[in-house]
PDB file of N, CA and C in Angstrom:
ATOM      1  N   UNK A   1     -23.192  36.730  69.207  1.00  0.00           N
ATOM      2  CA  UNK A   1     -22.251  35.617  69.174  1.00  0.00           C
ATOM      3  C   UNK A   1     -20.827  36.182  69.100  1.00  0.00           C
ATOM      4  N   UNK A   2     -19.847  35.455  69.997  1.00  0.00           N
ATOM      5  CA  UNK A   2     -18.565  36.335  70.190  1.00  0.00           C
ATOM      6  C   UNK A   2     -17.737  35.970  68.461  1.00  0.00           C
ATOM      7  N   UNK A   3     -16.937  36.495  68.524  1.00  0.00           N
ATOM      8  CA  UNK A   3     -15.861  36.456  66.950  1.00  0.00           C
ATOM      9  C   UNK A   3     -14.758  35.102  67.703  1.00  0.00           C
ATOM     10  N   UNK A   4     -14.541  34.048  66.705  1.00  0.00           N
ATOM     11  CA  UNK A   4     -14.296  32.908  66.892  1.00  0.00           C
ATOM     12  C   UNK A   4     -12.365  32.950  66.661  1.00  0.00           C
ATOM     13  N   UNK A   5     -11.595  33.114  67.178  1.00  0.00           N
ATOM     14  CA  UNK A   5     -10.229  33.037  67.072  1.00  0.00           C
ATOM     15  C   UNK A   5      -9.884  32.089  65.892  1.00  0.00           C
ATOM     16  N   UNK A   6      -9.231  32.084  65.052  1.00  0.00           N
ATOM     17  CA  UNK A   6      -8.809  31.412  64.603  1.00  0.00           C
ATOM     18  C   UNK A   6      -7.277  31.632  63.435  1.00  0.00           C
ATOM     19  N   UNK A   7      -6.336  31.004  64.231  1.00  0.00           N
ATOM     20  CA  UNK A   7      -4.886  31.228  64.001  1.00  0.00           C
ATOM     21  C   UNK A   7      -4.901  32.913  63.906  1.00  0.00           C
ATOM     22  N   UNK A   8      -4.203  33.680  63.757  1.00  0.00           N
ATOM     23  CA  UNK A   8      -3.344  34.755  63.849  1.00  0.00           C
ATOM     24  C   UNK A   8      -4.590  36.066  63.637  1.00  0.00           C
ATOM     25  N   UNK A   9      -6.079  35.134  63.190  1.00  0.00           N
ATOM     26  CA  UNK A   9      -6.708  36.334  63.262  1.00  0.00           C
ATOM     27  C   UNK A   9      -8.099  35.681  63.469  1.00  0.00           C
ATOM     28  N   UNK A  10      -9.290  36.781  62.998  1.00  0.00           N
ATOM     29  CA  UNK A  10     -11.260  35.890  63.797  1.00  0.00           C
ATOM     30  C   UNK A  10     -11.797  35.716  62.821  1.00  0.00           C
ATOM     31  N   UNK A  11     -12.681  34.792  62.655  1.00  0.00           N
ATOM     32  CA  UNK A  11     -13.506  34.333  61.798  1.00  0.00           C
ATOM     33  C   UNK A  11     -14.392  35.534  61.077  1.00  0.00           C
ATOM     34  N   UNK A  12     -15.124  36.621  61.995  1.00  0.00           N
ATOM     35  CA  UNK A  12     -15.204  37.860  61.779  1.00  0.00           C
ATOM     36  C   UNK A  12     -14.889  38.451  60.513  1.00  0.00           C
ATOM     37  N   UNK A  13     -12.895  38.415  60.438  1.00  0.00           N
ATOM     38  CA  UNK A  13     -12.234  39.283  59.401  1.00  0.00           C
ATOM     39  C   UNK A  13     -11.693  38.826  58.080  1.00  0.00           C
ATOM     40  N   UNK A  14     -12.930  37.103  58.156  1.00  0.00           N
ATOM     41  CA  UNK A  14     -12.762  36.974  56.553  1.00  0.00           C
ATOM     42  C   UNK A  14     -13.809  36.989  56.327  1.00  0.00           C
ATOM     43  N   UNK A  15     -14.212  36.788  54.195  1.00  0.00           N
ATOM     44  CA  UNK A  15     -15.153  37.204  53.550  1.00  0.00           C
ATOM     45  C   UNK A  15     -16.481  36.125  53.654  1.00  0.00           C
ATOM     46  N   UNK A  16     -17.463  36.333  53.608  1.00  0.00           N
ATOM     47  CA  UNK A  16     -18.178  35.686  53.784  1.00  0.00           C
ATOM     48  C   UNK A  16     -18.464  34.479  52.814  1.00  0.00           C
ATOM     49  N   UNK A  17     -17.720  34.841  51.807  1.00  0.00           N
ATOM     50  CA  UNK A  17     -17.264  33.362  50.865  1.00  0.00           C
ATOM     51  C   UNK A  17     -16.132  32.507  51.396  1.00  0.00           C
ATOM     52  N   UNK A  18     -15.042  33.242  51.793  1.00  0.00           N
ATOM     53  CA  UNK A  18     -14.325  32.659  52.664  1.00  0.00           C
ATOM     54  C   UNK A  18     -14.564  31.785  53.437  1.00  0.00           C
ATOM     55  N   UNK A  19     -15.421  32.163  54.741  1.00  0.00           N
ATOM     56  CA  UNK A  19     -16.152  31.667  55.923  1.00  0.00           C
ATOM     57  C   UNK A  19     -17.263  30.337  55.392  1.00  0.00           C
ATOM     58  N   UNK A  20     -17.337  30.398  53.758  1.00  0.00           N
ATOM     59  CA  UNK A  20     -18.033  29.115  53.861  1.00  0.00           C
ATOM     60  C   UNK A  20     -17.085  28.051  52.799  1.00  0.00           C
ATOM     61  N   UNK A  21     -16.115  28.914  52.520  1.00  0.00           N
ATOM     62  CA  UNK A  21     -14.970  28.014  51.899  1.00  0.00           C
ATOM     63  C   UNK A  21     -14.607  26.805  53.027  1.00  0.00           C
ATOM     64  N   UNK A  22     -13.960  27.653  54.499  1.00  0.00           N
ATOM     65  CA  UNK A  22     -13.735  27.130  55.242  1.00  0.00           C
ATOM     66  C   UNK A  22     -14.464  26.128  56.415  1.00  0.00           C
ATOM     67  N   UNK A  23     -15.590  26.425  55.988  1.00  0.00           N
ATOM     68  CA  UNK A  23     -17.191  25.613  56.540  1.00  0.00           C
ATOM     69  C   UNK A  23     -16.784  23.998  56.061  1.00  0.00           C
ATOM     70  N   UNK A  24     -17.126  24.760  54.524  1.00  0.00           N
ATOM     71  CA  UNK A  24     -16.863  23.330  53.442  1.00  0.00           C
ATOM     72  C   UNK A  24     -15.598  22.745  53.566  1.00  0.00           C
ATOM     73  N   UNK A  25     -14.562  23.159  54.176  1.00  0.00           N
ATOM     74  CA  UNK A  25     -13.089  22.481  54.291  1.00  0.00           C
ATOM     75  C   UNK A  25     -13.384  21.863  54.876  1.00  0.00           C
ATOM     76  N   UNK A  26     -14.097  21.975  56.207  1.00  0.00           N
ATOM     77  CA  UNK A  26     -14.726  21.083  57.843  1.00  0.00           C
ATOM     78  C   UNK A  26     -14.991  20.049  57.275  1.00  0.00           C
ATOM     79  N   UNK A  27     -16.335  20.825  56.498  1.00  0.00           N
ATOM     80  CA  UNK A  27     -17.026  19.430  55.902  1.00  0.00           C
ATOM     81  C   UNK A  27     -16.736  18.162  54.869  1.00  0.00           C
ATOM     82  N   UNK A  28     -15.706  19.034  54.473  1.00  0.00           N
ATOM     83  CA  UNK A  28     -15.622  17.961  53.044  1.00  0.00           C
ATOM     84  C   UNK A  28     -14.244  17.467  52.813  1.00  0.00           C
ATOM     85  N   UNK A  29     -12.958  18.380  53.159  1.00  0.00           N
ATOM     86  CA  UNK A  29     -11.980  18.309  53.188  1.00  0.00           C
ATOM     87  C   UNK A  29     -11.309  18.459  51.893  1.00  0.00           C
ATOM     88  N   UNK A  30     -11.941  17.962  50.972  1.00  0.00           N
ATOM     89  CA  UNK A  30     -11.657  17.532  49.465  1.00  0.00           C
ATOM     90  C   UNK A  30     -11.925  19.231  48.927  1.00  0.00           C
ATOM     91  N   UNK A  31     -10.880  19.764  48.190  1.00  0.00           N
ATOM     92  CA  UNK A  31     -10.886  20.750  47.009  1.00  0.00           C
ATOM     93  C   UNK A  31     -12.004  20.562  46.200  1.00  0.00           C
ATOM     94  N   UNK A  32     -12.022  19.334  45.541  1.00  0.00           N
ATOM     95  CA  UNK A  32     -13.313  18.830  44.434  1.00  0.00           C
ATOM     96  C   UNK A  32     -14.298  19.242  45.588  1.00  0.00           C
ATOM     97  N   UNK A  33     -14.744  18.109  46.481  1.00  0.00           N
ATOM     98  CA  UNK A  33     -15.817  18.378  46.934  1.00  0.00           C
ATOM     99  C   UNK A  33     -15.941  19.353  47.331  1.00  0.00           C
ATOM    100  N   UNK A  34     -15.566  20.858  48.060  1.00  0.00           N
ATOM    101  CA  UNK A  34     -15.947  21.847  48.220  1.00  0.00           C
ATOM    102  C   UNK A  34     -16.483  22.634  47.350  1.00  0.00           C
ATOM    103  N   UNK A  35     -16.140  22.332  45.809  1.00  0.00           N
ATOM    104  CA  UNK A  35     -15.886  23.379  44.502  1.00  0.00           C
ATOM    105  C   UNK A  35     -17.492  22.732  44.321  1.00  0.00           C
ATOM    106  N   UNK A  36     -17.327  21.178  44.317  1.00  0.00           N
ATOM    107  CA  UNK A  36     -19.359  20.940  43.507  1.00  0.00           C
ATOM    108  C   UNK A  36     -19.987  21.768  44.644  1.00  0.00           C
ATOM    109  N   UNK A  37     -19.794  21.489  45.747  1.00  0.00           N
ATOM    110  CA  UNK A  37     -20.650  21.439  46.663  1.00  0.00           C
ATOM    111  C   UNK A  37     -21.461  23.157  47.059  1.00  0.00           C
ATOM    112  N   UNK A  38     -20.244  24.092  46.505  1.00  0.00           N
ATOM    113  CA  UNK A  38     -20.366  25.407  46.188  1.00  0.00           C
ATOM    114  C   UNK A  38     -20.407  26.189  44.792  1.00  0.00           C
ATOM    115  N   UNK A  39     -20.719  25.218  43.853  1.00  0.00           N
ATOM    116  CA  UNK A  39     -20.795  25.457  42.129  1.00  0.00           C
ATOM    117  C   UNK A  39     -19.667  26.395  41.812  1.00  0.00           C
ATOM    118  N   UNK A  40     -18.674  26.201  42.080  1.00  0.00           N
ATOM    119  CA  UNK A  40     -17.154  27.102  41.823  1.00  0.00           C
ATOM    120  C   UNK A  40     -16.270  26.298  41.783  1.00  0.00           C
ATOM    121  N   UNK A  41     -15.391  27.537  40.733  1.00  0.00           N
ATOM    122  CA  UNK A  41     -13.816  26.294  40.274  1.00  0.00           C
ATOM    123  C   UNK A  41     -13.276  25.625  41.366  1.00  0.00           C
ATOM    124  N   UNK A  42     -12.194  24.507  40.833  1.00  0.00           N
ATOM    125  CA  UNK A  42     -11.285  24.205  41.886  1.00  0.00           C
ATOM    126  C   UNK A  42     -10.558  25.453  41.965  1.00  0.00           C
ATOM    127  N   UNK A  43     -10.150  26.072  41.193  1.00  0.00           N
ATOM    128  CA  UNK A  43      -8.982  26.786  40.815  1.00  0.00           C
ATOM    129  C   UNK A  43      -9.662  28.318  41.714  1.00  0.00           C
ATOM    130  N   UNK A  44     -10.821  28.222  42.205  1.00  0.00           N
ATOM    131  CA  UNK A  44     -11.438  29.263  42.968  1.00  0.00           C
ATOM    132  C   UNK A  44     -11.370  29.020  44.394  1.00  0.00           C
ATOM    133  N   UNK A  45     -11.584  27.560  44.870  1.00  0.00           N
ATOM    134  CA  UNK A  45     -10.949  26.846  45.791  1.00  0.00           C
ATOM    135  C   UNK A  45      -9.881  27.330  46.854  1.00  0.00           C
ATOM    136  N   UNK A  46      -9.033  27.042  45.594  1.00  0.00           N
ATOM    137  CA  UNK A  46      -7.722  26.611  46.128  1.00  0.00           C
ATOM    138  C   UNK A  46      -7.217  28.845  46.574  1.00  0.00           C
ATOM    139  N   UNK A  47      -7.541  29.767  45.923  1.00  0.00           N
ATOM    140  CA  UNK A  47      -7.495  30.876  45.379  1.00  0.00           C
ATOM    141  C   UNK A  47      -8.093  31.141  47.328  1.00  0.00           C
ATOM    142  N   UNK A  48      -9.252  30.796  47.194  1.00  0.00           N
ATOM    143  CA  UNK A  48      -9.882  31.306  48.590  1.00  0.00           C
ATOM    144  C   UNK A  48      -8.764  30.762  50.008  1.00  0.00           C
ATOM    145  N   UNK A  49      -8.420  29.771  49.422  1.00  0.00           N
ATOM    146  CA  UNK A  49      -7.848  28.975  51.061  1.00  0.00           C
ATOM    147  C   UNK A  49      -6.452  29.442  50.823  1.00  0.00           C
ATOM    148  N   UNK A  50      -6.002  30.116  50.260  1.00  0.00           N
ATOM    149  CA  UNK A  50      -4.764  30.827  50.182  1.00  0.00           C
ATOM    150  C   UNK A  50      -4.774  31.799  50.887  1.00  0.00           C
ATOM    151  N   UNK A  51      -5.861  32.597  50.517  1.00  0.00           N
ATOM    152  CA  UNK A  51      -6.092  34.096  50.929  1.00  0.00           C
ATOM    153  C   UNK A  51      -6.449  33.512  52.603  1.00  0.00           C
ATOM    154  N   UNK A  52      -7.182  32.597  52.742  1.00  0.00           N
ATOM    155  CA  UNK A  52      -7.733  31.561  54.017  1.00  0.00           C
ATOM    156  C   UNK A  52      -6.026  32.286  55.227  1.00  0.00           C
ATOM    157  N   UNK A  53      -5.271  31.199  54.485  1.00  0.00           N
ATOM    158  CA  UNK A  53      -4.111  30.632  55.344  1.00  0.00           C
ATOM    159  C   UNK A  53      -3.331  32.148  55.503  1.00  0.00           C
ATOM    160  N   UNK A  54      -3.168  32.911  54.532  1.00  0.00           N
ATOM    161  CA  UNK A  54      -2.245  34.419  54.415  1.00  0.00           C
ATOM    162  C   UNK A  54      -3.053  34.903  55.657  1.00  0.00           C
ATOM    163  N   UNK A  55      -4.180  35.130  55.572  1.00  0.00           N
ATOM    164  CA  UNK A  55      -5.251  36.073  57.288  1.00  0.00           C
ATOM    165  C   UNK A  55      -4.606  35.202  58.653  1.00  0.00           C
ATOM    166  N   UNK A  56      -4.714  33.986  58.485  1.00  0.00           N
ATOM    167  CA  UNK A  56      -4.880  32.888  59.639  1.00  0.00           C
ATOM    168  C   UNK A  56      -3.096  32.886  59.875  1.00  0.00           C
ATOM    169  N   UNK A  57      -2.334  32.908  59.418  1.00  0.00           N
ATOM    170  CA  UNK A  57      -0.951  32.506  59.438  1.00  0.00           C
ATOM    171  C   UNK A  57      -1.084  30.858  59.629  1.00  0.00           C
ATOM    172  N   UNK A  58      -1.938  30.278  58.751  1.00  0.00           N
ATOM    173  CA  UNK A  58      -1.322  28.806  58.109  1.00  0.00           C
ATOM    174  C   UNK A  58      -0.950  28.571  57.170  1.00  0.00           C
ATOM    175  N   UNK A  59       0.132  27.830  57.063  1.00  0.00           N
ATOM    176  CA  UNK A  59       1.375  27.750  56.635  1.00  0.00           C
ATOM    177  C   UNK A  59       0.206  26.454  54.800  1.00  0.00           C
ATOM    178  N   UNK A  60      -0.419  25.746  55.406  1.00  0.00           N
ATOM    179  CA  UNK A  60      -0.732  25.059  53.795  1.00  0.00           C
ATOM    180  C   UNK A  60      -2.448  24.742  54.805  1.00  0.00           C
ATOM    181  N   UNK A  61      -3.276  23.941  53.484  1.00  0.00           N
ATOM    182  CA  UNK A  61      -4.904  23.327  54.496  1.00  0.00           C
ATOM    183  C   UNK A  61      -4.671  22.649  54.971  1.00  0.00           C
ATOM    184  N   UNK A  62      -3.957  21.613  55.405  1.00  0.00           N
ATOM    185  CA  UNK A  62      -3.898  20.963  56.573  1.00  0.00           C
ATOM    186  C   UNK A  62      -3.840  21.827  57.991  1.00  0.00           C
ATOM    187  N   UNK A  63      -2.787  22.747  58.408  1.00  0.00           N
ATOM    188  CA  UNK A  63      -2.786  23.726  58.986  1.00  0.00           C
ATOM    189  C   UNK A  63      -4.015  24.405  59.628  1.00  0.00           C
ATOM    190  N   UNK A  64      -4.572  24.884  58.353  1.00  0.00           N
ATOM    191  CA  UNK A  64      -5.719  25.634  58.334  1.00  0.00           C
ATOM    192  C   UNK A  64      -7.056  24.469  59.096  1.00  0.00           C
ATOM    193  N   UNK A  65      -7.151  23.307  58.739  1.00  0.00           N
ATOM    194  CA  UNK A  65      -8.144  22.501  59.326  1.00  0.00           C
ATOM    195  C   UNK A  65      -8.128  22.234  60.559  1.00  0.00           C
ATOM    196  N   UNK A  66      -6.868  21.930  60.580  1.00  0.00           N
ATOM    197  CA  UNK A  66      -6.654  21.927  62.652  1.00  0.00           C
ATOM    198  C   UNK A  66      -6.737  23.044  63.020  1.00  0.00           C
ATOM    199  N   UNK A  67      -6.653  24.126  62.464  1.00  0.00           N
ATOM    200  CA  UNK A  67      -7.375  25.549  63.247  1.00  0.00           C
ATOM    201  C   UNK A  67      -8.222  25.212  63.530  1.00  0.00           C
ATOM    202  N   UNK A  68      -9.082  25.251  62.161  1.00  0.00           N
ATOM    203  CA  UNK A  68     -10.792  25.386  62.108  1.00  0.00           C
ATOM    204  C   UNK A  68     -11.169  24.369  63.213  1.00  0.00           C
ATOM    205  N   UNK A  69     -10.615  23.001  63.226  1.00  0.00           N
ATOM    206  CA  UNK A  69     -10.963  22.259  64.635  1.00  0.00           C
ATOM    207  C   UNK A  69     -11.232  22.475  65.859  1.00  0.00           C
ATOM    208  N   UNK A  70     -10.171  23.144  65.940  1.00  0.00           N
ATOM    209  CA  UNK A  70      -9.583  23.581  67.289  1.00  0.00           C
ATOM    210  C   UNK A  70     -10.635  24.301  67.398  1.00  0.00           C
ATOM    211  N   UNK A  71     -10.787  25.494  66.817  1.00  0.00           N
ATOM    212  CA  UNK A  71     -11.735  26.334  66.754  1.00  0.00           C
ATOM    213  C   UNK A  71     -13.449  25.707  67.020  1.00  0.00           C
ATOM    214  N   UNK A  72     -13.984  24.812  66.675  1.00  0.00           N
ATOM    215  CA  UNK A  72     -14.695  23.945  66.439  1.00  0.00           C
ATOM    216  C   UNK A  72     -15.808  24.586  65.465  1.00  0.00           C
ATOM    217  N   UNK A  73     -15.215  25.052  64.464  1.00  0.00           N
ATOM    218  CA  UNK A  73     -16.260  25.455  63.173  1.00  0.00           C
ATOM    219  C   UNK A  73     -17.144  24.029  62.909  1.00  0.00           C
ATOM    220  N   UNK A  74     -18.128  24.550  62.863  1.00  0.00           N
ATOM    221  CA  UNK A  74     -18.563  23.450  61.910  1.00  0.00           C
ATOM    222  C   UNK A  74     -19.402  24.004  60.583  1.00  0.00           C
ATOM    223  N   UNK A  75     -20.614  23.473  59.948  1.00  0.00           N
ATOM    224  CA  UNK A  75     -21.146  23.745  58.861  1.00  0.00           C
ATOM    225  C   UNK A  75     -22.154  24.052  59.095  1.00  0.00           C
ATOM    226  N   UNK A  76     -22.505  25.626  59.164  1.00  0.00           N
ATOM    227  CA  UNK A  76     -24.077  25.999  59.799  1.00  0.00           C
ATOM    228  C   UNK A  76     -25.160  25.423  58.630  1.00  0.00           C
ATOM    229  N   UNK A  77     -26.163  24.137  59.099  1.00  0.00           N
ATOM    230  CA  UNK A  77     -26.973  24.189  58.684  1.00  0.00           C
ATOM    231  C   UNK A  77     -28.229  24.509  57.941  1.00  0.00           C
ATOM    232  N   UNK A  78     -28.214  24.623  56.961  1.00  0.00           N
ATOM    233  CA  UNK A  78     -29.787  25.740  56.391  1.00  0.00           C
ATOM    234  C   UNK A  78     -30.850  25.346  56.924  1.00  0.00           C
ATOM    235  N   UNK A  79     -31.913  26.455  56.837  1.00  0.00           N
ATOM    236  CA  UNK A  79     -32.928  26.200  57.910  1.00  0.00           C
ATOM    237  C   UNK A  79     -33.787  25.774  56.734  1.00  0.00           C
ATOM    238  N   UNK A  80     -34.786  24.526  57.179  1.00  0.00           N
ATOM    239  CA  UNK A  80     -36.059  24.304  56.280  1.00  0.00           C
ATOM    240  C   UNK A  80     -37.167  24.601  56.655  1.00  0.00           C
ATOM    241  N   UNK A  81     -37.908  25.176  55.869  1.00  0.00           N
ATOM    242  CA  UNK A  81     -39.134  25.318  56.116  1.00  0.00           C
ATOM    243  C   UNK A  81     -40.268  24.530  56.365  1.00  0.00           C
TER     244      UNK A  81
END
């Protein structure tokens, strides 16, 4: 699967907590809801989508979501058995 552009750098060259910080941004939009939805602070949140926007060169999460759009991330599904 190719490495997905997104703002100033690839999906690739963030952390893999990152990459589902920004999953959950897709999905949820909400700080709260990302934090239950991943059993972590807000204050861990907000910490990741910083580091998010500093890689990406977006400027705040709004920014960062119309990347991820553009991009067309979405929320990889877990597989059930």
């Amino acid at each position: 699967m190719p490495d997905v552009e997104l703002g100033d750098t690839f999906l690739g060259r963030l952390t893999d907590t990152e990459r589902q910080v920004l999953y959950n941004l897709v999905e949820y939009v909400s700080i709260k809801k990302i934090a239950e939805n991943m059993f972590i602070e807000e204050s861990t949140v907000k910490t990741h989508l910083k580091n998010i926007c500093t890689k990406t060169g977006c400027e705040n999460k709004t920014e960062l979501l119309v990347a991820a759009l553009q991009a067309k991330l979405v929320l990889p599904k877990s597989k059930s058995n």
